[in-house]
C-alpha atoms as a PDB file:
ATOM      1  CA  UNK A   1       0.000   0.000   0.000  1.00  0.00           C
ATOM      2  CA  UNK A   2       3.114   2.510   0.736  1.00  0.00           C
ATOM      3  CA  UNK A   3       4.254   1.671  -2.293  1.00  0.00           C
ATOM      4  CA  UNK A   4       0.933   3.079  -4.530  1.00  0.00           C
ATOM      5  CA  UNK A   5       1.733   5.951  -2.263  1.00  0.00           C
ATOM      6  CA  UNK A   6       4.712   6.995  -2.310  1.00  0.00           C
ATOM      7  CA  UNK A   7       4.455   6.975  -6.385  1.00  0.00           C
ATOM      8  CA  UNK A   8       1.848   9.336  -6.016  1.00  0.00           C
ATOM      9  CA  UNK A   9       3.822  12.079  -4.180  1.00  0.00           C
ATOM     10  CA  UNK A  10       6.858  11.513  -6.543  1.00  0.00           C
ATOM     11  CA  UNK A  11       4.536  11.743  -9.259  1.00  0.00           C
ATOM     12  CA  UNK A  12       3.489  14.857  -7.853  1.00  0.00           C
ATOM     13  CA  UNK A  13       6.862  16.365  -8.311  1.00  0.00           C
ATOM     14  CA  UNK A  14       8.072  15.689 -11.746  1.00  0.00           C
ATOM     15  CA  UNK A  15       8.137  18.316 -14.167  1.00  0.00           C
ATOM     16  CA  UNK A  16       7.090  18.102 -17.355  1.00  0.00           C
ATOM     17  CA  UNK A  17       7.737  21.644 -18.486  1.00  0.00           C
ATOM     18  CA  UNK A  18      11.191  21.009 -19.558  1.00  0.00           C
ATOM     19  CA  UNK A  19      12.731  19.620 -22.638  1.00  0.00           C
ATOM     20  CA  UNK A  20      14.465  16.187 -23.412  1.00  0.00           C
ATOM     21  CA  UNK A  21      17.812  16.743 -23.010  1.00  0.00           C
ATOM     22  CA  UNK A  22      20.457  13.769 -24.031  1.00  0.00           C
ATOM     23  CA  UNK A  23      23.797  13.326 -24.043  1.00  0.00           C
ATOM     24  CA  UNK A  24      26.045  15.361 -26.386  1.00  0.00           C
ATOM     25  CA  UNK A  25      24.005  18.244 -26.300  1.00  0.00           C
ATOM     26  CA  UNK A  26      25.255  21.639 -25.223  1.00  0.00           C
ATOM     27  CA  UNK A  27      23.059  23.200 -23.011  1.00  0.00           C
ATOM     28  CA  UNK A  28      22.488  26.557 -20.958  1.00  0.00           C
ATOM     29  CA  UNK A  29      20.881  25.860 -17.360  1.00  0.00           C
ATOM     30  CA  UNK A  30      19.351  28.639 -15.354  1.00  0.00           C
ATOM     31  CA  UNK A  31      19.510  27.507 -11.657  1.00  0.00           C
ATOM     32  CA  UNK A  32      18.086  29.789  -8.790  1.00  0.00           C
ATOM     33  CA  UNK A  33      21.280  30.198  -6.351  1.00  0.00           C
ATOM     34  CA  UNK A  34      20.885  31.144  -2.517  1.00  0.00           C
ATOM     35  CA  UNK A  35      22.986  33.371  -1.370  1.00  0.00           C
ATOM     36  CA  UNK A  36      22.663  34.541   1.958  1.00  0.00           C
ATOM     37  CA  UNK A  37      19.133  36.406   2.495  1.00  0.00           C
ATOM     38  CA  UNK A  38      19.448  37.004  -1.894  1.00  0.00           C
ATOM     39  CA  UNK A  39      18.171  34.904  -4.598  1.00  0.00           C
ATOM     40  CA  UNK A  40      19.838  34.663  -8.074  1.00  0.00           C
ATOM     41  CA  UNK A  41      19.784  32.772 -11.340  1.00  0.00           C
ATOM     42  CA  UNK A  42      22.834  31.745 -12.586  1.00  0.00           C
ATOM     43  CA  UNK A  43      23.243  30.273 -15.910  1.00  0.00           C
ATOM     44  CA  UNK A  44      25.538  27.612 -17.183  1.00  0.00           C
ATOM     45  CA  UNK A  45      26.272  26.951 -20.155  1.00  0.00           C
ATOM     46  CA  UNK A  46      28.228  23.247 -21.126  1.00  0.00           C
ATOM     47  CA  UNK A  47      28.283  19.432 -22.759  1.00  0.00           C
ATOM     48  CA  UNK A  48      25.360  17.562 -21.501  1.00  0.00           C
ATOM     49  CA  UNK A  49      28.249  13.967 -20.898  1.00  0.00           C
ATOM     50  CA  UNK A  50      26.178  11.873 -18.707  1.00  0.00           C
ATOM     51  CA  UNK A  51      22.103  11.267 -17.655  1.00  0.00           C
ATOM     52  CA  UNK A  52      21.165   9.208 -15.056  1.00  0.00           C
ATOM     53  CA  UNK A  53      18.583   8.176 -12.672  1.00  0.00           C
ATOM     54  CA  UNK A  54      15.063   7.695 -13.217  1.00  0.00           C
ATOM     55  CA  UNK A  55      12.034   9.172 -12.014  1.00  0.00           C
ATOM     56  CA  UNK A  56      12.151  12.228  -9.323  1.00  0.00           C
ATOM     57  CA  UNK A  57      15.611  11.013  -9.307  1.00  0.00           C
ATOM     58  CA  UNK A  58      16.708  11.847 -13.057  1.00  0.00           C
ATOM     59  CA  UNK A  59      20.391  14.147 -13.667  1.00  0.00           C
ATOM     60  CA  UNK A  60      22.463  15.121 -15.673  1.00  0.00           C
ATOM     61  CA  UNK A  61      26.073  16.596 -15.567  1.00  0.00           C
ATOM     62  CA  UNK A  62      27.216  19.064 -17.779  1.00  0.00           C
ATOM     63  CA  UNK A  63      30.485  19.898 -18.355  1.00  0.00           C
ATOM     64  CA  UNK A  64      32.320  23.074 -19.047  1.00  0.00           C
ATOM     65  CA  UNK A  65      35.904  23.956 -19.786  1.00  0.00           C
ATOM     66  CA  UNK A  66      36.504  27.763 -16.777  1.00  0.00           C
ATOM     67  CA  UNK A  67      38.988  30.081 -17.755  1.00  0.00           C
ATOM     68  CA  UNK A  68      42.992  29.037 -17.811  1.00  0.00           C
ATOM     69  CA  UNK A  69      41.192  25.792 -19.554  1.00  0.00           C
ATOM     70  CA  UNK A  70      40.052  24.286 -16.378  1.00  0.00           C
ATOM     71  CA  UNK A  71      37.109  21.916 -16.866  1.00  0.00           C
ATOM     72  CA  UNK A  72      34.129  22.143 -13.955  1.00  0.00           C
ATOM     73  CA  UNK A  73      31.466  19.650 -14.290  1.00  0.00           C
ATOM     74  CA  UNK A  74      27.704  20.387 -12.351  1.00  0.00           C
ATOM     75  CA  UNK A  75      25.059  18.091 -11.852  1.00  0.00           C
ATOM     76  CA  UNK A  76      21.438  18.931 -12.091  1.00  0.00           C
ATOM     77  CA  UNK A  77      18.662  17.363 -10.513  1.00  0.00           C
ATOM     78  CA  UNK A  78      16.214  18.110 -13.268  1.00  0.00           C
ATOM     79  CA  UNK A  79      13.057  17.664 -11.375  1.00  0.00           C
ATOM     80  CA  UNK A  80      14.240  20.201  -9.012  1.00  0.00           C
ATOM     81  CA  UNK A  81      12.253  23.620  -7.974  1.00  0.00           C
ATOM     82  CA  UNK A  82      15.577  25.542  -7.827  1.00  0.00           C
ATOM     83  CA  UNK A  83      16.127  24.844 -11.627  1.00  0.00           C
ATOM     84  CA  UNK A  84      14.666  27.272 -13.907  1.00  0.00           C
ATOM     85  CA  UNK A  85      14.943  26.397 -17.064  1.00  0.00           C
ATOM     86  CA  UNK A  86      17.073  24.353 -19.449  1.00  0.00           C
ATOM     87  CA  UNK A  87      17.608  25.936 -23.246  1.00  0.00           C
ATOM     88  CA  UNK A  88      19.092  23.652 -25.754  1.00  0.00           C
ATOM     89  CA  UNK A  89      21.501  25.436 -28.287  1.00  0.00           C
ATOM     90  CA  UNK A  90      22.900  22.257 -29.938  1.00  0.00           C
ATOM     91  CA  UNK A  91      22.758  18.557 -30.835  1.00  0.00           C
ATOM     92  CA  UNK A  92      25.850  16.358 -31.092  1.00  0.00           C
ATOM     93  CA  UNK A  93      25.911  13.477 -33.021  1.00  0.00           C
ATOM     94  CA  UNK A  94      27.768  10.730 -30.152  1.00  0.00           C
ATOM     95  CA  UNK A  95      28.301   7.212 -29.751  1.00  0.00           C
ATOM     96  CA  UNK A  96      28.216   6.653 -25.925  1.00  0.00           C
ATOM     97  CA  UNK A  97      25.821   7.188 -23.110  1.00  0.00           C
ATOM     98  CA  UNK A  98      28.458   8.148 -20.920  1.00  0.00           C
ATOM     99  CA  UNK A  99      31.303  11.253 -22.330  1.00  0.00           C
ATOM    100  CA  UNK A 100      34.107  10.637 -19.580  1.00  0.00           C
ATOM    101  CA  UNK A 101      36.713  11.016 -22.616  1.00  0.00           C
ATOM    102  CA  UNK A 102      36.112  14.527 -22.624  1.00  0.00           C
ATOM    103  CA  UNK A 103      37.864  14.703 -19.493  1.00  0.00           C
ATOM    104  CA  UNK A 104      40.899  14.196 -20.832  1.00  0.00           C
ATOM    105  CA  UNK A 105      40.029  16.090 -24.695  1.00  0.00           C
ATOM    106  CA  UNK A 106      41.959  19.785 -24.735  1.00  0.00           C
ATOM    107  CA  UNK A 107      40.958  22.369 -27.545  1.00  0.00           C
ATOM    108  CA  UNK A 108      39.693  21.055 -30.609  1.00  0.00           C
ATOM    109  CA  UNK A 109      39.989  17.546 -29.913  1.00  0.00           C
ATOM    110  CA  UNK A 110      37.401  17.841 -27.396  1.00  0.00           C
ATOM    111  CA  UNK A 111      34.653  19.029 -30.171  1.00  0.00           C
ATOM    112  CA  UNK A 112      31.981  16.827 -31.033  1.00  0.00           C
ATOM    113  CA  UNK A 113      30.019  16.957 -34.098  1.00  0.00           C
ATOM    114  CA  UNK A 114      26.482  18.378 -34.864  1.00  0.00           C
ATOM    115  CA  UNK A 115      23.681  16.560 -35.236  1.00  0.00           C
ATOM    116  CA  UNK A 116      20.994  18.251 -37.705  1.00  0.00           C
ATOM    117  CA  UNK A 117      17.341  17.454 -37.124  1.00  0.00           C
ATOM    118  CA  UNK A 118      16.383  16.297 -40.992  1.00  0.00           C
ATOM    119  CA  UNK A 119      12.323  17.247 -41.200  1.00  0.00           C
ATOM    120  CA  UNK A 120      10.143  15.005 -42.457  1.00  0.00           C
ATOM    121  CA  UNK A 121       8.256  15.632 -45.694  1.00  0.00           C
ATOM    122  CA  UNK A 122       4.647  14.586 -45.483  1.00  0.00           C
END
C-alpha cells in the first residue's frame, strides 16, 4: 500500500515543463542560487556527458571547460524547484551514453560533431 503511495507524491513532483535533453548536447541551465538572504539565477552553459537516474531522481552533468582551460562539471537534478529552465543550443551526433573522454580532450579535440534534425516531408 506505501508503495501506490509513495508513487503518487513523486509523481506529484516531476516536471514536465522542460525539454528532453540527451547526451552530447550543449546546453544553458538557469539555476536559482541562494545566497545569503538574496536569490539569483545563474546560468551555465556546457556538454550535456552523462544522464542518469530515473524518475524524481533523473540528472544530468554538464560539463564546461573555466577560464585558464580548467574543466568544472555540475550536476542537475532536473526535477528540481531551484532549476529554472534548461535551453538547448545544440545537438551532437555521439556514440556513448556516458562522455568521460572529454575529461581528458583539450581544444579542438574535445569538439563533437552536430547533429541536424532532418524534417520530415509529409
Amino acid at each position: 500500500m506505501s508503495d501506490v503511495l509513495l508513487r503518487a507524491v513523486e509523481q506529484s513532483s516531476l516536471r514536465d515543463d522542460l525539454p528532453e535533453v540527451q547526451v552530447g548536447d550543449i546546453v544553458r541551465v538557469y539555476f536559482r542560487i541562494v545566497e545569503g538572504n538574496r536569490e539569483r539565477v545563474q546560468p551555465f552553459q556546457g556538454t550535456v556527458i552523462r544522464v542518469s537516474g530515473g524518475g524524481v531522481n533523473r540528472s544530468m552533468t554538464v560539463r564546461r571547460i573555466a577560464s585558464h582551460g580548467i574543466g568544472v562539471e555540475r550536476t542537475f537534478p532536473l526535477h528540481s524547484p531551484r532549476l529554472e529552465k534548461i535551453e538547448i543550443l545544440r545537438h551532437s551526433k555521439v556514440r556513448r551514453a556516458k562522455l568521460y573522454y572529454l575529461r581528458e580532450r583539450r581544444g579542438k579535440k574535445a569538439r563533437l560533431k552536430q547533429r541536424y534534425e532532418t524534417k520530415k516531408s509529409s
